[in-house]
C-alpha atoms as a PDB file:
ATOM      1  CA  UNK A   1       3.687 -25.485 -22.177  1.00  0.00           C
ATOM      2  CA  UNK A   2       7.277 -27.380 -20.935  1.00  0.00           C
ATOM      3  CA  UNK A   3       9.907 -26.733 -23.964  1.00  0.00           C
ATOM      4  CA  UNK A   4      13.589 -27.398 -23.703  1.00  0.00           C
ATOM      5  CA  UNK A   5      15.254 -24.552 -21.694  1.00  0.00           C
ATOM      6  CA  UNK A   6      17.970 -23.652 -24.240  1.00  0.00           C
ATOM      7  CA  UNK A   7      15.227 -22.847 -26.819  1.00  0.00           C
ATOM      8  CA  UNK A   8      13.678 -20.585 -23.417  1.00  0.00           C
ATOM      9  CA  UNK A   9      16.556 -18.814 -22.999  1.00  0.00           C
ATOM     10  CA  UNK A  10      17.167 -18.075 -26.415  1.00  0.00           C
ATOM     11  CA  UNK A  11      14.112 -16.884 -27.214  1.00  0.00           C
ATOM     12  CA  UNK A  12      13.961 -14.526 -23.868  1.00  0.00           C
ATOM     13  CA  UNK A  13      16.980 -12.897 -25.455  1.00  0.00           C
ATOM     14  CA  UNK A  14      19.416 -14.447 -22.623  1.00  0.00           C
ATOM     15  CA  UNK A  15      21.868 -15.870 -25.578  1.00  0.00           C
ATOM     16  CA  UNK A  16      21.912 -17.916 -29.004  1.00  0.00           C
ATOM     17  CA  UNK A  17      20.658 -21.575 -28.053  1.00  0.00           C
ATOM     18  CA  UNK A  18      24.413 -22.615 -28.385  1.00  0.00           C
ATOM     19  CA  UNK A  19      25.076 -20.329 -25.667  1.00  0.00           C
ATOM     20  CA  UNK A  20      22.421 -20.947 -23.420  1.00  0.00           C
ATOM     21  CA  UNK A  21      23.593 -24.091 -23.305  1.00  0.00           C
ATOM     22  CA  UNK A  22      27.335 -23.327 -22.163  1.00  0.00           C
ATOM     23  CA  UNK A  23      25.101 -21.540 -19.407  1.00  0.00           C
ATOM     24  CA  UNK A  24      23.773 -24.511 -18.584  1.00  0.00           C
ATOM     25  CA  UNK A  25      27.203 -26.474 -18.520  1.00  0.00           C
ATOM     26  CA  UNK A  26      28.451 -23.880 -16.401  1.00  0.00           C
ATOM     27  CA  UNK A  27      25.712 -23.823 -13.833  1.00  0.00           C
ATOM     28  CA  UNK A  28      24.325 -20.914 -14.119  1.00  0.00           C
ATOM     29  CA  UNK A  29      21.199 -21.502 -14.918  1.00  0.00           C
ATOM     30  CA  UNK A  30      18.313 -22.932 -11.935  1.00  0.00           C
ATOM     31  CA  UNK A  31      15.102 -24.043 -12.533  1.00  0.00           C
ATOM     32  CA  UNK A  32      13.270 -23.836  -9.079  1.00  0.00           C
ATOM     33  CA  UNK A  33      15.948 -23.226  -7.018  1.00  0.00           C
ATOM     34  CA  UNK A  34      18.170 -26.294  -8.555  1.00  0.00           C
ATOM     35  CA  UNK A  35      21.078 -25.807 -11.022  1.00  0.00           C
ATOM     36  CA  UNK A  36      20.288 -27.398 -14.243  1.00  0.00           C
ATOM     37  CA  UNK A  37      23.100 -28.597 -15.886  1.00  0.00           C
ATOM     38  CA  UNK A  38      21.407 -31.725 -17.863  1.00  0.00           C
ATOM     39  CA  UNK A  39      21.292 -30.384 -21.889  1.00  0.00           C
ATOM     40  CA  UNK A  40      17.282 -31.010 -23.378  1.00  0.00           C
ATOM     41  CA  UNK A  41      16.028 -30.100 -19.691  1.00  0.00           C
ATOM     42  CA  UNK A  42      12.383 -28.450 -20.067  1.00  0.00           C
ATOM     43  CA  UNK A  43      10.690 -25.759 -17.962  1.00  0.00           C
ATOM     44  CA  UNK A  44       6.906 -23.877 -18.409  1.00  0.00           C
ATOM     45  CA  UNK A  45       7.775 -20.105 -17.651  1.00  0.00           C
ATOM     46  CA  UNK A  46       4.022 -20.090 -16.327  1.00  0.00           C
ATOM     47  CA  UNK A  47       4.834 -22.082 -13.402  1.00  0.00           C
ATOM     48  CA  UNK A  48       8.461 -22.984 -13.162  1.00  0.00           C
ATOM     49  CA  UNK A  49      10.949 -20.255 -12.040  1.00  0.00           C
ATOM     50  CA  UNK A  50      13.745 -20.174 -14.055  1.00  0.00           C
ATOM     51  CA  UNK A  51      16.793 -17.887 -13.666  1.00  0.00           C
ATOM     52  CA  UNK A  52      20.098 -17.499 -14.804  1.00  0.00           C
ATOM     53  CA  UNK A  53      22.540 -15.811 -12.681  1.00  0.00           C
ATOM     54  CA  UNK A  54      19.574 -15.154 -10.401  1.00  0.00           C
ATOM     55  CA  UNK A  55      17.954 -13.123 -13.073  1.00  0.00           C
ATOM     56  CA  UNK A  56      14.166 -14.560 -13.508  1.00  0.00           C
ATOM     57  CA  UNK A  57      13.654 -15.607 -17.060  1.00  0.00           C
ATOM     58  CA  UNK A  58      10.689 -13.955 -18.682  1.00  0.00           C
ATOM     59  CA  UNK A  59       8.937 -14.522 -21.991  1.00  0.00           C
ATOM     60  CA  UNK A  60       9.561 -11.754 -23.846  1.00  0.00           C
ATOM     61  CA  UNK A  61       6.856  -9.566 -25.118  1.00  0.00           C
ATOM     62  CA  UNK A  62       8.257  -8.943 -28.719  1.00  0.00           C
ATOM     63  CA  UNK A  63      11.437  -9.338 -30.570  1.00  0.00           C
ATOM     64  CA  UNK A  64      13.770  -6.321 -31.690  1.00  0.00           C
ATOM     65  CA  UNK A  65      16.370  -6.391 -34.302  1.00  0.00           C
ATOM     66  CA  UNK A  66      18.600  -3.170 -34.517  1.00  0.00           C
ATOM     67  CA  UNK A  67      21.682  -2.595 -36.543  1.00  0.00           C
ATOM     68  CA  UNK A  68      24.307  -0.257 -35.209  1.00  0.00           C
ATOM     69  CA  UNK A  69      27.453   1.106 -36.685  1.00  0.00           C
ATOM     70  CA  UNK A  70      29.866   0.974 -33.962  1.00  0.00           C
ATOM     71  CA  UNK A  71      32.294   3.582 -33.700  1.00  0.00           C
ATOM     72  CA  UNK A  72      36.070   3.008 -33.294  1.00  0.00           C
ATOM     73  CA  UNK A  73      36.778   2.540 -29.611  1.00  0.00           C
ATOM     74  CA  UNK A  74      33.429   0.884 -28.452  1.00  0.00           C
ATOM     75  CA  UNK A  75      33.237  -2.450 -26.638  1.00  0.00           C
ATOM     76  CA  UNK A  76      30.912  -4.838 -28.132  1.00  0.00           C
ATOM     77  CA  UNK A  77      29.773  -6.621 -25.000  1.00  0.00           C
ATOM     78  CA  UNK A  78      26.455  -6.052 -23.019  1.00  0.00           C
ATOM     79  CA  UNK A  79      28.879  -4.881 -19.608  1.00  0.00           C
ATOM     80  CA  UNK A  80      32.538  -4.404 -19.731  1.00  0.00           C
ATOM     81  CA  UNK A  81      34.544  -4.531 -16.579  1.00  0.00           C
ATOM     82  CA  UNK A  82      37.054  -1.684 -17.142  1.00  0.00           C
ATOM     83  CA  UNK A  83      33.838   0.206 -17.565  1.00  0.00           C
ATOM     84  CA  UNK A  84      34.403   1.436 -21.206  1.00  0.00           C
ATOM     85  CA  UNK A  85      31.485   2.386 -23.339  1.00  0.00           C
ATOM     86  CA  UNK A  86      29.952  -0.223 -24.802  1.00  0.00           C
ATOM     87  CA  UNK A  87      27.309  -0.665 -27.392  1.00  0.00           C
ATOM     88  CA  UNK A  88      24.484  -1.194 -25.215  1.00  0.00           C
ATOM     89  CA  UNK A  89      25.102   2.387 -24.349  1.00  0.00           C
ATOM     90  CA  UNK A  90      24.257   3.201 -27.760  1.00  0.00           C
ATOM     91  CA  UNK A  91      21.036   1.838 -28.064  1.00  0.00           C
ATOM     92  CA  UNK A  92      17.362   2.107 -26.389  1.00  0.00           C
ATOM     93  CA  UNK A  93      17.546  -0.207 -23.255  1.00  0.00           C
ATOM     94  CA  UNK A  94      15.344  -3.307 -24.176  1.00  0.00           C
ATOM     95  CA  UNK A  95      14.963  -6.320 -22.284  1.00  0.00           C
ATOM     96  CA  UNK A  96      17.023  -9.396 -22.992  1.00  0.00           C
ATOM     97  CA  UNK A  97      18.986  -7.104 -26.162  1.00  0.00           C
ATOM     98  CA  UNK A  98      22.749  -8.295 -27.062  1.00  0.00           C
ATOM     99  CA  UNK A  99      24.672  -8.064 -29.766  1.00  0.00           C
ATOM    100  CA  UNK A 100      25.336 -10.881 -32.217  1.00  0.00           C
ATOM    101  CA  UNK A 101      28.750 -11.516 -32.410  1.00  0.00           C
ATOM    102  CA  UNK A 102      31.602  -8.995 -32.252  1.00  0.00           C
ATOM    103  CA  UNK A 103      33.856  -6.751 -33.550  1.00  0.00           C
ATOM    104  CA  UNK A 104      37.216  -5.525 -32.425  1.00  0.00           C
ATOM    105  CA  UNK A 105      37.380  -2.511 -29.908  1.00  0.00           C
ATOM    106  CA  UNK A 106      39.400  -0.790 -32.586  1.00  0.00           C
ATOM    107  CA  UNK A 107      36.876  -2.099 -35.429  1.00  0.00           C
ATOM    108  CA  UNK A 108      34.335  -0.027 -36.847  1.00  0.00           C
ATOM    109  CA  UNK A 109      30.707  -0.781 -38.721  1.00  0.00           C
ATOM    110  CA  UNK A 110      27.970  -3.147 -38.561  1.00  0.00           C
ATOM    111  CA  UNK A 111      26.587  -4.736 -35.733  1.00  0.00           C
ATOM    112  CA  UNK A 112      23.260  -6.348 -35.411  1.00  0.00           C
ATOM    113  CA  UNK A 113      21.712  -6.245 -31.383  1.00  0.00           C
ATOM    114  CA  UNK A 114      18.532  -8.449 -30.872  1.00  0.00           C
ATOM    115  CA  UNK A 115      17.092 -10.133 -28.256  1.00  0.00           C
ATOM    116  CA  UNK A 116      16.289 -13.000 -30.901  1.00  0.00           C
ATOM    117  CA  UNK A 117      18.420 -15.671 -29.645  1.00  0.00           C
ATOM    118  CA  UNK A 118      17.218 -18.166 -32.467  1.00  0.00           C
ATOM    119  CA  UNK A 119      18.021 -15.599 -34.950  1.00  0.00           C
ATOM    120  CA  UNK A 120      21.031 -14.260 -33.564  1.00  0.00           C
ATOM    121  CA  UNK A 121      22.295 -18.158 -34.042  1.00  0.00           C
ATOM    122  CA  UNK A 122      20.836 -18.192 -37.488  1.00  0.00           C
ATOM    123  CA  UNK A 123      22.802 -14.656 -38.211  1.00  0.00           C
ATOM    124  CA  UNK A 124      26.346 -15.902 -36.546  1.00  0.00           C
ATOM    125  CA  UNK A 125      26.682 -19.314 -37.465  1.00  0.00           C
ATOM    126  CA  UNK A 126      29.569 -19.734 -40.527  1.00  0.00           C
ATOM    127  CA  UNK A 127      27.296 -22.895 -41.744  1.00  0.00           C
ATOM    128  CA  UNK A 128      24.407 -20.742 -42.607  1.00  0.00           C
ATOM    129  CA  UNK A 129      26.991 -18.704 -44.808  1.00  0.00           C
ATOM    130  CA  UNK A 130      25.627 -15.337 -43.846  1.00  0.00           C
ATOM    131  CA  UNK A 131      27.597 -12.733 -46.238  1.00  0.00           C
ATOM    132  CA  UNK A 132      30.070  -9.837 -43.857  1.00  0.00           C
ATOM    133  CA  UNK A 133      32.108  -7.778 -45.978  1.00  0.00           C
ATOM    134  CA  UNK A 134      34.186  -5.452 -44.748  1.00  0.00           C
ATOM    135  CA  UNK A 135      36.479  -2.567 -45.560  1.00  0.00           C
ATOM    136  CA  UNK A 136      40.414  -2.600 -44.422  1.00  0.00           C
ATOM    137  CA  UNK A 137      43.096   0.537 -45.496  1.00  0.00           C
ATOM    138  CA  UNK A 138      45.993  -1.610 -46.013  1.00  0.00           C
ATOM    139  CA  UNK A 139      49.886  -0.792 -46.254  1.00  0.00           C
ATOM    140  CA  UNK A 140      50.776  -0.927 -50.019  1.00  0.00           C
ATOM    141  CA  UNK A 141      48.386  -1.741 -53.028  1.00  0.00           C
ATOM    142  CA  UNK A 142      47.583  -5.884 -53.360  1.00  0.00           C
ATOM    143  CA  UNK A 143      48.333  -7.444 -56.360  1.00  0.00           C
ATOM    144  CA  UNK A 144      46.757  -9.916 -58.004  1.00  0.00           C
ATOM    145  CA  UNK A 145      48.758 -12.613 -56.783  1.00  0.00           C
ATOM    146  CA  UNK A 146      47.416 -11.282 -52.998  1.00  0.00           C
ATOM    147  CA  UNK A 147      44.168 -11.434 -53.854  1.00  0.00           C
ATOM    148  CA  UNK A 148      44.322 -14.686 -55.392  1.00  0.00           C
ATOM    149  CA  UNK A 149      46.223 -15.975 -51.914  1.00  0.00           C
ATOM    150  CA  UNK A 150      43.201 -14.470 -49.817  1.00  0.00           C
ATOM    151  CA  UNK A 151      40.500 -16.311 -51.962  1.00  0.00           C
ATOM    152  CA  UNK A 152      42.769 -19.507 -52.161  1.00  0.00           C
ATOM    153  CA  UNK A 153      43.676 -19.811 -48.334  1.00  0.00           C
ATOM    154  CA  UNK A 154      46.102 -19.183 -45.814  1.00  0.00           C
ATOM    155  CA  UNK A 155      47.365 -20.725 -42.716  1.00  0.00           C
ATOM    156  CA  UNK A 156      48.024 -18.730 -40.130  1.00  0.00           C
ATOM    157  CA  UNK A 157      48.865 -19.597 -36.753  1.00  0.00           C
ATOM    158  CA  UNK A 158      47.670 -23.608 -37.781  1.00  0.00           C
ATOM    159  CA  UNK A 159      44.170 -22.108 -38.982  1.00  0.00           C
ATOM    160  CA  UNK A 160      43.535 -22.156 -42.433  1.00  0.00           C
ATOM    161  CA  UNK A 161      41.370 -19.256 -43.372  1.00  0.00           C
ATOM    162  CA  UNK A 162      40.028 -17.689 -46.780  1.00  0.00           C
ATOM    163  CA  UNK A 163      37.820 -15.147 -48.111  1.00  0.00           C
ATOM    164  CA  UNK A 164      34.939 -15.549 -50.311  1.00  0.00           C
ATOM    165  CA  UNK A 165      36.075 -12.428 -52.611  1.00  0.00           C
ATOM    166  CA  UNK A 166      38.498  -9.938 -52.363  1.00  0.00           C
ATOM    167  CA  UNK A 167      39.085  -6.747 -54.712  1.00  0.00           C
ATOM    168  CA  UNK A 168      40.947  -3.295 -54.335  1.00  0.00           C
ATOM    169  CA  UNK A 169      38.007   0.069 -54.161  1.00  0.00           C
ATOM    170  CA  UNK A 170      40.688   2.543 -54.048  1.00  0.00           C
ATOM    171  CA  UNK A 171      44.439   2.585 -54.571  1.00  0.00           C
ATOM    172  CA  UNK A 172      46.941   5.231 -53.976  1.00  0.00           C
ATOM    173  CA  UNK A 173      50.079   4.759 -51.696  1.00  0.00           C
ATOM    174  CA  UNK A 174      48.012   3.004 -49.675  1.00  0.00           C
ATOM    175  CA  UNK A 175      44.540   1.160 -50.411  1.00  0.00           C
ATOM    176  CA  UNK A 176      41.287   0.322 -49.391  1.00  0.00           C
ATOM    177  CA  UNK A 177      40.839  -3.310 -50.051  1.00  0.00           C
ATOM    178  CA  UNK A 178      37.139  -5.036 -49.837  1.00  0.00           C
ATOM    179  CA  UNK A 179      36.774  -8.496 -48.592  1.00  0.00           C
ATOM    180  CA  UNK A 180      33.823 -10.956 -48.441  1.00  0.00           C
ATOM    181  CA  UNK A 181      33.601 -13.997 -45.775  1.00  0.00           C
ATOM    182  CA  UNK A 182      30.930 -15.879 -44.102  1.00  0.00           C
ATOM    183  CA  UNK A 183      33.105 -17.026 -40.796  1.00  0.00           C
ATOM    184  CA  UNK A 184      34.090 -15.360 -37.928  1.00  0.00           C
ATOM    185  CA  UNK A 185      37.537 -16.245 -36.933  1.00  0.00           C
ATOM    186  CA  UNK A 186      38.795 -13.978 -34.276  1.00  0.00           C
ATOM    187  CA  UNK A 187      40.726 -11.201 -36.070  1.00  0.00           C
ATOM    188  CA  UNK A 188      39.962 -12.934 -39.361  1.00  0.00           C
ATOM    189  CA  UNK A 189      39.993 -10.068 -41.990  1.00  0.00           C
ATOM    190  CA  UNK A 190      43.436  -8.246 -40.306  1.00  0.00           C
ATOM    191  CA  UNK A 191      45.303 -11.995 -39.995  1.00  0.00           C
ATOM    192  CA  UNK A 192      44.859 -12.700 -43.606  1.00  0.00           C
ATOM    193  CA  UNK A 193      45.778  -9.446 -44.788  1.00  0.00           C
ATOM    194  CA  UNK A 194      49.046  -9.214 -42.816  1.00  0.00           C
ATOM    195  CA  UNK A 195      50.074 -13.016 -43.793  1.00  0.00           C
ATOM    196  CA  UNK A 196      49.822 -11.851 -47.448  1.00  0.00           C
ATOM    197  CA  UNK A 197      52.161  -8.959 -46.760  1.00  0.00           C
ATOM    198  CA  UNK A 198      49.303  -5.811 -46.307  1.00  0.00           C
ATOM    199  CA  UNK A 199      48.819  -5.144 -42.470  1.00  0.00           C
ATOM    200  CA  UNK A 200      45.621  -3.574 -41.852  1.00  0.00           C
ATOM    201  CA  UNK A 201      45.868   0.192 -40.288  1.00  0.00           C
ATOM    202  CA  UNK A 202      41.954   0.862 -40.242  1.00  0.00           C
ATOM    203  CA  UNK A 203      38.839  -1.824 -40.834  1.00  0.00           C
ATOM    204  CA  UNK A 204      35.292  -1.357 -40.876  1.00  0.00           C
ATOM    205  CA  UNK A 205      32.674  -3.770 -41.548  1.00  0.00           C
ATOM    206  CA  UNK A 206      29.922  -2.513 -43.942  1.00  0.00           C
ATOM    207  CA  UNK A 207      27.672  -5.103 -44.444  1.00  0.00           C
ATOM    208  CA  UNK A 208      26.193  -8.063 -42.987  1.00  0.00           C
ATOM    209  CA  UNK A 209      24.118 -10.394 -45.267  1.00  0.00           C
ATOM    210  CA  UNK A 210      21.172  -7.647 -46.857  1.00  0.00           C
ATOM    211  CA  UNK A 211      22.348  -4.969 -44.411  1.00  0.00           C
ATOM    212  CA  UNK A 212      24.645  -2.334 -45.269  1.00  0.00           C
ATOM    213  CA  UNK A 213      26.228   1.036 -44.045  1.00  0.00           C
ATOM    214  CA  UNK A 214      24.624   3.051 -46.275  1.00  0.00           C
ATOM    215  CA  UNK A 215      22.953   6.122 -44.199  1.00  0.00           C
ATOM    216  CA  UNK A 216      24.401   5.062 -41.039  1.00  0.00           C
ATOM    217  CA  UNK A 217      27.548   7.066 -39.238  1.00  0.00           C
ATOM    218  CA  UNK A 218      29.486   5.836 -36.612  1.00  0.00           C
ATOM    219  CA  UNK A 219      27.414   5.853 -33.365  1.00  0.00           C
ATOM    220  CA  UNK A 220      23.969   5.881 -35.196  1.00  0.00           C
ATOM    221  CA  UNK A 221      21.214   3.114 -35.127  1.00  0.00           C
ATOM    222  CA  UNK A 222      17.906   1.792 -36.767  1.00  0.00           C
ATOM    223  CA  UNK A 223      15.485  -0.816 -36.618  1.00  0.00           C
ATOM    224  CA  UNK A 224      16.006  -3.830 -39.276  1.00  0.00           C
ATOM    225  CA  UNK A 225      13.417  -3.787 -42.548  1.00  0.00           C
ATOM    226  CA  UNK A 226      11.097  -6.977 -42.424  1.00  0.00           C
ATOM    227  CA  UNK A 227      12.876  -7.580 -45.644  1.00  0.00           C
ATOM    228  CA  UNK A 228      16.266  -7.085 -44.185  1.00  0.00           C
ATOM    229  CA  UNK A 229      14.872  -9.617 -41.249  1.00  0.00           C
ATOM    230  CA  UNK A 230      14.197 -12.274 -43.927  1.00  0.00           C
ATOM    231  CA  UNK A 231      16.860 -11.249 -46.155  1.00  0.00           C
ATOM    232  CA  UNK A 232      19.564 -12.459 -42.772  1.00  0.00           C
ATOM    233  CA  UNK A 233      17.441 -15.790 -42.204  1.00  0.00           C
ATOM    234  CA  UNK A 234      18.115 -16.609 -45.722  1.00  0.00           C
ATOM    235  CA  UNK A 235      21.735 -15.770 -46.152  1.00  0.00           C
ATOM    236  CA  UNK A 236      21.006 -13.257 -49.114  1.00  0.00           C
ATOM    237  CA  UNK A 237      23.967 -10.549 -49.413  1.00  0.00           C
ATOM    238  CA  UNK A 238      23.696  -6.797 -50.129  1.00  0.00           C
ATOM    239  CA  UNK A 239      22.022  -5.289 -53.130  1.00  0.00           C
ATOM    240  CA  UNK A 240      25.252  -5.035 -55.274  1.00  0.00           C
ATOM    241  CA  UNK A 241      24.011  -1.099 -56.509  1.00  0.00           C
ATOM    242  CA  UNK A 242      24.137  -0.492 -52.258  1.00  0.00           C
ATOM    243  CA  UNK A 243      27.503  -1.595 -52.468  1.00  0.00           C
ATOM    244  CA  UNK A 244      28.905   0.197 -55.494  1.00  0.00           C
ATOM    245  CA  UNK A 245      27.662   3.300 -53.072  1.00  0.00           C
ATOM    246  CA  UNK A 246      29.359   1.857 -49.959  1.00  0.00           C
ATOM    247  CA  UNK A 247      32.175   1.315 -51.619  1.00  0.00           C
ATOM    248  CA  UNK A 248      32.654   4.921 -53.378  1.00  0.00           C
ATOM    249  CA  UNK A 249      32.185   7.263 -50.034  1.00  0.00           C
ATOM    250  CA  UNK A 250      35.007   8.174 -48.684  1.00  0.00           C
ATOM    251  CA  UNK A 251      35.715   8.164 -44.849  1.00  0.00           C
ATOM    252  CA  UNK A 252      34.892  11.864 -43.754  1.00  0.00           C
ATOM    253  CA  UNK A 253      37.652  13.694 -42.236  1.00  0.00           C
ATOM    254  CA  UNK A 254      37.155  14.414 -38.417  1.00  0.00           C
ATOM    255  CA  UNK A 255      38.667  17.230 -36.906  1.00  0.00           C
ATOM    256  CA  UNK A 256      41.180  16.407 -33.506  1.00  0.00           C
ATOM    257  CA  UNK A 257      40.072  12.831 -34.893  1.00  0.00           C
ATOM    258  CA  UNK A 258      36.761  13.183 -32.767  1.00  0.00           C
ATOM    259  CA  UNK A 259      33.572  12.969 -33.110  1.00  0.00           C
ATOM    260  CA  UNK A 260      30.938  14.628 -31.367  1.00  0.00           C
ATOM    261  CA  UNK A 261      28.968  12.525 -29.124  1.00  0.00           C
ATOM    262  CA  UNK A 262      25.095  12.103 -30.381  1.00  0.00           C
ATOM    263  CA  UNK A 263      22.404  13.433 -28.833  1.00  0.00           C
ATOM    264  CA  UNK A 264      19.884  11.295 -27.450  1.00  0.00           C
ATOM    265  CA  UNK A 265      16.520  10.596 -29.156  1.00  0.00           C
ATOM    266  CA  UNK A 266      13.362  11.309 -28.193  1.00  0.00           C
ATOM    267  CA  UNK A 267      10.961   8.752 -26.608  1.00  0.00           C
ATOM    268  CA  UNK A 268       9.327   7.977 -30.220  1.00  0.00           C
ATOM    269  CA  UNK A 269      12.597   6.451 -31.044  1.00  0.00           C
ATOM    270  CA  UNK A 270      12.413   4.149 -28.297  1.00  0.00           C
ATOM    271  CA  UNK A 271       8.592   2.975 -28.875  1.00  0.00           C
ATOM    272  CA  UNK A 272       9.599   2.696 -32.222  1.00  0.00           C
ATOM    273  CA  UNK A 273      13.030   0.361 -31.260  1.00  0.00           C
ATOM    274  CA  UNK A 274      10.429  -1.600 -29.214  1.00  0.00           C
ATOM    275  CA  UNK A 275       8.097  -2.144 -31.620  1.00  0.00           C
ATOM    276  CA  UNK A 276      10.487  -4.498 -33.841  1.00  0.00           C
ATOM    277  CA  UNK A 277      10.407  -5.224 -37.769  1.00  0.00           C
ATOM    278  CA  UNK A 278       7.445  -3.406 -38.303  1.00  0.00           C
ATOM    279  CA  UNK A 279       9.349   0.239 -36.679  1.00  0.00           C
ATOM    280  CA  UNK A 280       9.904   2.711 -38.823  1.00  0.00           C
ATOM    281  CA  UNK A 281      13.435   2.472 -39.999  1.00  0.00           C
ATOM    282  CA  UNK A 282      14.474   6.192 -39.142  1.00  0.00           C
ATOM    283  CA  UNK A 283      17.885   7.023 -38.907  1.00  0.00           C
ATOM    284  CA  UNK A 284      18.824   8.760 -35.404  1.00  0.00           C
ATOM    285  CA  UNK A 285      21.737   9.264 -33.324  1.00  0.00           C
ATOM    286  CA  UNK A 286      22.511   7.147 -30.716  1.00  0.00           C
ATOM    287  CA  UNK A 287      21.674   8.477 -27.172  1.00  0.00           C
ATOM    288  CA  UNK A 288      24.737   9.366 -24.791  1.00  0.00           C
ATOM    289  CA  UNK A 289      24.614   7.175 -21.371  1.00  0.00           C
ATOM    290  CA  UNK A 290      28.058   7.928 -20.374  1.00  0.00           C
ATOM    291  CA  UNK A 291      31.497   8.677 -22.782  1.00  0.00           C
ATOM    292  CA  UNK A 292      34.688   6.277 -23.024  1.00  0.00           C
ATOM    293  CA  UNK A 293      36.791   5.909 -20.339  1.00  0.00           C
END
């Protein structure tokens, strides 16, 4: 059956359907041999060859949805050219898997991987008001007057951004400030808090819609709940008792600053990763393809 081939790419995991179709603009994408650049093309993958960047397009035998909490220092990108670890390297290889969206090379928590590309556009997309909260260690303790700023708006560098909540979990010299947002400016979170007079010195995200932290240490992985599936589609945020818990455990301290790499899980894992919503959400560490370079 011919269907339009940004909804084929998409769903073979290749990128969202916004994406696939700045492949398209960019020529990278053939069908037969020819570029197609024309937007609402169609293809049938059972008799058309379609590629992009020479790779043939397949129709993917099941979707996966993983969550990941990305340590400090990982590239969230499927390659990277200065050959630092990225998360792919932290993950069972699937076919057609990214990430959805990204985080900061020197941000840690939540990312979601899929090969999904229709929900991976239903996840990233700010008018579908998907909940991401995150943690930043500021310089100083906000006062109300900053919080109020954050939740108000500020314009920084001729954007005008804003959080949906802000509030202070834990203040000493320094504090631990909790935000709540549904776009995805670049560098978002640490611009706001700077132009209100708190620079950020650490930031984590800890949860993305339904999806939180909880259970999860830097480097490990699971497979999405069908409920935590849904609970993304529909824009729903975290269970507010699963963030009272996020909120009161403390970063553990980490001798030398390191941590020891994971080991690599057993082949279950990966038939489980495979299998998609209906895996068994088992917490394991993520297995070791290669360390930062």
């Amino acid at each position: 059956m011919e269907e339009r081939l940004q909804k084929i790419l998409a769903r073979a995991g290749f990128a969202s359907r916004r994406g696939a179709e700045a492949l398209m603009l960019e020529g990278r994408v053939t069908r037969n041999g020819e570029a197609v650049r024309e937007l609402g093309t169609k293809a049938d993958l059972e008799k058309d060859d379609v590629r992009v960047d020479g790779v043939r397009v397949k129709a993917p035998k099941g979707h996966v949805y993983l969550v990941l909490n990305k340590p400090r220092g990982v590239v969230t990108t499927r390659s990277d050219p200065e050959r630092r670890q990225t998360v792919m390297d932290l993950v069972p290889a699937v076919a057609g898997l990214f990430p959805v969206g990204r985080l900061d090379v020197t941000t840690e928590g939540l990312i979601l991987l899929t090969n999904d590309g229709a929900f991976a556009e239903r996840v990233s997309h700010p008018r579908y008001e998907v909940p991401r909260v995150y943690h930043a260690k500021v310089h100083r303790v906000p006062d109300a007057l900053a919080l109020q700023r954050l939740q108000q708006g500020v314009k920084v560098d001729g954007d005008f951004m804003a959080v949906d909540r802000a509030r202070v979990i834990d203040a000493d010299n320094n504090a631990w400030v909790e935000v709540t947002l549904h776009e995805g400016k670049q560098h978002e979170v640490k611009r706001l808090l700077e132009a209100v007079g708190h620079p950020v010195s650490k930031l984590r995200r800890v949860a993305i819609g339904p999806v939180t932290s909880r259970g999860l240490e830097p480097g490990e992985f699971r497979a999405l709940l069908p409920a935590e599936i849904e609970g993304l589609r529909r824009g729903r945020p975290a269970n507010a008792r699963n963030m009272r818990r996020v909120a009161s455990r403390r970063p553990r301290s980490r001798p030398g600053g390191r941590r020891r790499a994971p080991s690599p899980p057993d082949r279950a894992m990966d038939r489980r990763a495979s299998a998609g919503p209906q895996a068994k959400p088992a917490e394991r560490r993520a297995p070791r393809r290669g360390g930062a370079r």
